[in-house]
C-alpha atoms as a PDB file:
ATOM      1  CA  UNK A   1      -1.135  12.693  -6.115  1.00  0.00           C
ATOM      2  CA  UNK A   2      -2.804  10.612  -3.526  1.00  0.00           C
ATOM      3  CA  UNK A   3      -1.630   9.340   0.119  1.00  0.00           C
ATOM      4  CA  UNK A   4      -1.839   6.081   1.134  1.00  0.00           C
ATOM      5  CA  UNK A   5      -2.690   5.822   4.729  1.00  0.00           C
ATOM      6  CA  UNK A   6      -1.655   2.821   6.394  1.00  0.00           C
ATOM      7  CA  UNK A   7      -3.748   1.256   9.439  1.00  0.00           C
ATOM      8  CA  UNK A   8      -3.264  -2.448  10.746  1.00  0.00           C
ATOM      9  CA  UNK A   9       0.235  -3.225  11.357  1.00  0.00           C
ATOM     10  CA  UNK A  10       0.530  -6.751  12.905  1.00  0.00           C
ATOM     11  CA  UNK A  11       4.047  -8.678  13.838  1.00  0.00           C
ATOM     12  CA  UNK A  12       2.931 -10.958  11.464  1.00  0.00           C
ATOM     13  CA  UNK A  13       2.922  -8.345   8.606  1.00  0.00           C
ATOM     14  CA  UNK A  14       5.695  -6.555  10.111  1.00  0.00           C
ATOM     15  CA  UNK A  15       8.742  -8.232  11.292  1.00  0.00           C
ATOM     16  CA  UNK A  16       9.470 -11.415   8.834  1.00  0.00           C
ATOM     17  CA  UNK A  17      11.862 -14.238   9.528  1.00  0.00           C
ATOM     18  CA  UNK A  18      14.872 -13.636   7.200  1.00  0.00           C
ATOM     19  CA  UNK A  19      15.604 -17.050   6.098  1.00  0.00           C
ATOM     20  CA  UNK A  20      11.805 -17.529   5.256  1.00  0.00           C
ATOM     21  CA  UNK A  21      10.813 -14.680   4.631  1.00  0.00           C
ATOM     22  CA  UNK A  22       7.037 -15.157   6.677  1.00  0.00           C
ATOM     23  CA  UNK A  23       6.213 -13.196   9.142  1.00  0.00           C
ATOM     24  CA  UNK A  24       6.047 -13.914  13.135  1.00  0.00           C
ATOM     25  CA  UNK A  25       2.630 -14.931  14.189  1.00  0.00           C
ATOM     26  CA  UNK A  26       2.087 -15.382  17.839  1.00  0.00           C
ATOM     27  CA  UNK A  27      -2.053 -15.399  17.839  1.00  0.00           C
ATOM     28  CA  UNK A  28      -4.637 -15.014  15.271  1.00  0.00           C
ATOM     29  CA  UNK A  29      -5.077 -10.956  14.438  1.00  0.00           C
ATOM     30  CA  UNK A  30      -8.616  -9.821  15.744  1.00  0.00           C
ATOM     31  CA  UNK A  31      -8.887  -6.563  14.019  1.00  0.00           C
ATOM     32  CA  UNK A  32      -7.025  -5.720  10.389  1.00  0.00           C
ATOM     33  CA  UNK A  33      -7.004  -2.231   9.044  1.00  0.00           C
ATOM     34  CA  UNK A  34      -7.364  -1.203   5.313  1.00  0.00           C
ATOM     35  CA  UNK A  35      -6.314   0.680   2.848  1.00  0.00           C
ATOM     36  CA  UNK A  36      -7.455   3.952   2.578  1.00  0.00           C
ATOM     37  CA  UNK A  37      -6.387   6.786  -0.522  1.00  0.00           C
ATOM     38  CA  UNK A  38      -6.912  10.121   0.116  1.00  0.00           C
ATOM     39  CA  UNK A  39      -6.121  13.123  -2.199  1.00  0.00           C
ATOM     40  CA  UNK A  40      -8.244  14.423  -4.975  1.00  0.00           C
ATOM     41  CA  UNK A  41     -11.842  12.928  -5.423  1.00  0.00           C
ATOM     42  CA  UNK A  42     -11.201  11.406  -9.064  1.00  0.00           C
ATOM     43  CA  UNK A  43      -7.919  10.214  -8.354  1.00  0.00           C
ATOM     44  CA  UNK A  44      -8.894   8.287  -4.950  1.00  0.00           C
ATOM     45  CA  UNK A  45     -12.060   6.928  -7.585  1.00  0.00           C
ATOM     46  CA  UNK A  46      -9.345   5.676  -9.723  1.00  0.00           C
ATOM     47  CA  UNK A  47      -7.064   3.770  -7.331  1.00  0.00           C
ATOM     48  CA  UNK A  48      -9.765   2.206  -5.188  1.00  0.00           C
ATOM     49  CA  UNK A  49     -11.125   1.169  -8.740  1.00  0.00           C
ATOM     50  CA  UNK A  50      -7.331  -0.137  -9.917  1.00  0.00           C
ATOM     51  CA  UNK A  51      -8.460   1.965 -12.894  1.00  0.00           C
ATOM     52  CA  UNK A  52      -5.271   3.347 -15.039  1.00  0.00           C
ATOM     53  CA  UNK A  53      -6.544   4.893 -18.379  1.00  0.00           C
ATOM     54  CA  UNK A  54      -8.296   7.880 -19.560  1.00  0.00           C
ATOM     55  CA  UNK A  55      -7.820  11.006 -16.722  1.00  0.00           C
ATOM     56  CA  UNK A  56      -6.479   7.918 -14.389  1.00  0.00           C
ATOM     57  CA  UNK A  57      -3.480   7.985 -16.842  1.00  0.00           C
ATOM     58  CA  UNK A  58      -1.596  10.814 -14.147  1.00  0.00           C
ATOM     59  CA  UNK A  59      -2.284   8.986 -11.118  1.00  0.00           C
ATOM     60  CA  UNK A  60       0.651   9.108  -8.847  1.00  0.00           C
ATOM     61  CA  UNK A  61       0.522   7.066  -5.576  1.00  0.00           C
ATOM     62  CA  UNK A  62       2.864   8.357  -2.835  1.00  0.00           C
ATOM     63  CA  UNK A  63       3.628   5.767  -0.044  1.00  0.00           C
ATOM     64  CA  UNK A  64       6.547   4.380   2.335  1.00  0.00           C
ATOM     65  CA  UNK A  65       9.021   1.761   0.576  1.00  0.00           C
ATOM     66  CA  UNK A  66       9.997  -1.258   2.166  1.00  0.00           C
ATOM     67  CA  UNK A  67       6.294  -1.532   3.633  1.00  0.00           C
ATOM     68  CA  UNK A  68       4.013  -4.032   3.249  1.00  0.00           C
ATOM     69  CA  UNK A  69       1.984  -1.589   1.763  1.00  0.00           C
ATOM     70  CA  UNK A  70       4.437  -1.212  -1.200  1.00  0.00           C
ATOM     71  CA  UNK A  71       4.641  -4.735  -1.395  1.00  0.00           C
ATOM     72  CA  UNK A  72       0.648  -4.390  -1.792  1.00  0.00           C
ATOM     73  CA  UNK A  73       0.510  -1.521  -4.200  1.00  0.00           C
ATOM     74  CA  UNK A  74       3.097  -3.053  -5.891  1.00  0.00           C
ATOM     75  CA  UNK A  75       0.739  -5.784  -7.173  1.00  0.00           C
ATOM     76  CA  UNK A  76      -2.087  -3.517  -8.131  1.00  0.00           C
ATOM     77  CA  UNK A  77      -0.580  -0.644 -10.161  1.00  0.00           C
ATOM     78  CA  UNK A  78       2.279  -0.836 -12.369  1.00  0.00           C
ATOM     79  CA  UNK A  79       5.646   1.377 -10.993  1.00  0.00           C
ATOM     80  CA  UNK A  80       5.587   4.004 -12.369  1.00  0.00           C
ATOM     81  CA  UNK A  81       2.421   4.945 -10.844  1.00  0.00           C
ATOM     82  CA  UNK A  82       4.140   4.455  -7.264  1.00  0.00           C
ATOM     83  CA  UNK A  83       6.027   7.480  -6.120  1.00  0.00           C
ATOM     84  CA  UNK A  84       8.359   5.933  -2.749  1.00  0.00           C
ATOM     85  CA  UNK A  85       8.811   7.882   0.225  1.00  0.00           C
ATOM     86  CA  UNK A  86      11.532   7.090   2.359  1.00  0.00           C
ATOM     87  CA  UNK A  87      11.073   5.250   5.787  1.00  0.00           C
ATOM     88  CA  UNK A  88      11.293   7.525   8.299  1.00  0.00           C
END
């Protein structure tokens, strides 16, 4: 299992208007955070690689849902390799 660890929250990527659906912007962001996998060596090689096959197969990818992270990792790895934490 790996960890995603979030660093970089903006209003922008944070708080969206409803009826649009994009995000409040008040000045240009100086400073945006990555993302950063930590867990076992091979298994952090495969997800910063976005590789899913061979040992990569049981990669399991434990982060918050309703994050913009989610909505992130959603669009890199398939589901099933997402396991969703609940928001705190």
């Amino acid at each position: 299992d790996l960890l995603t660890h979030p660093s970089g929250y903006t209003l922008e990527r944070e708080i969206r208007e409803k009826s649009t659906g994009v995000g409040f912007a008040f000045s240009s962001p100086y400073d945006y955070g990555g993302l950063v996998f930590y867990g076992k060596t091979e298994f952090v090689d495969c997800a910063e690689k976005s590789k899913r096959y061979d040992n990569c197969s049981s990669l399991s990818i434990c982060v918050l849902e309703s994050t913009t992270w989610y909505d992130l990792l959603i669009n890199l790895f398939p589901s099933d390799y997402l396991v969703k934490a609940p928001k705190f």
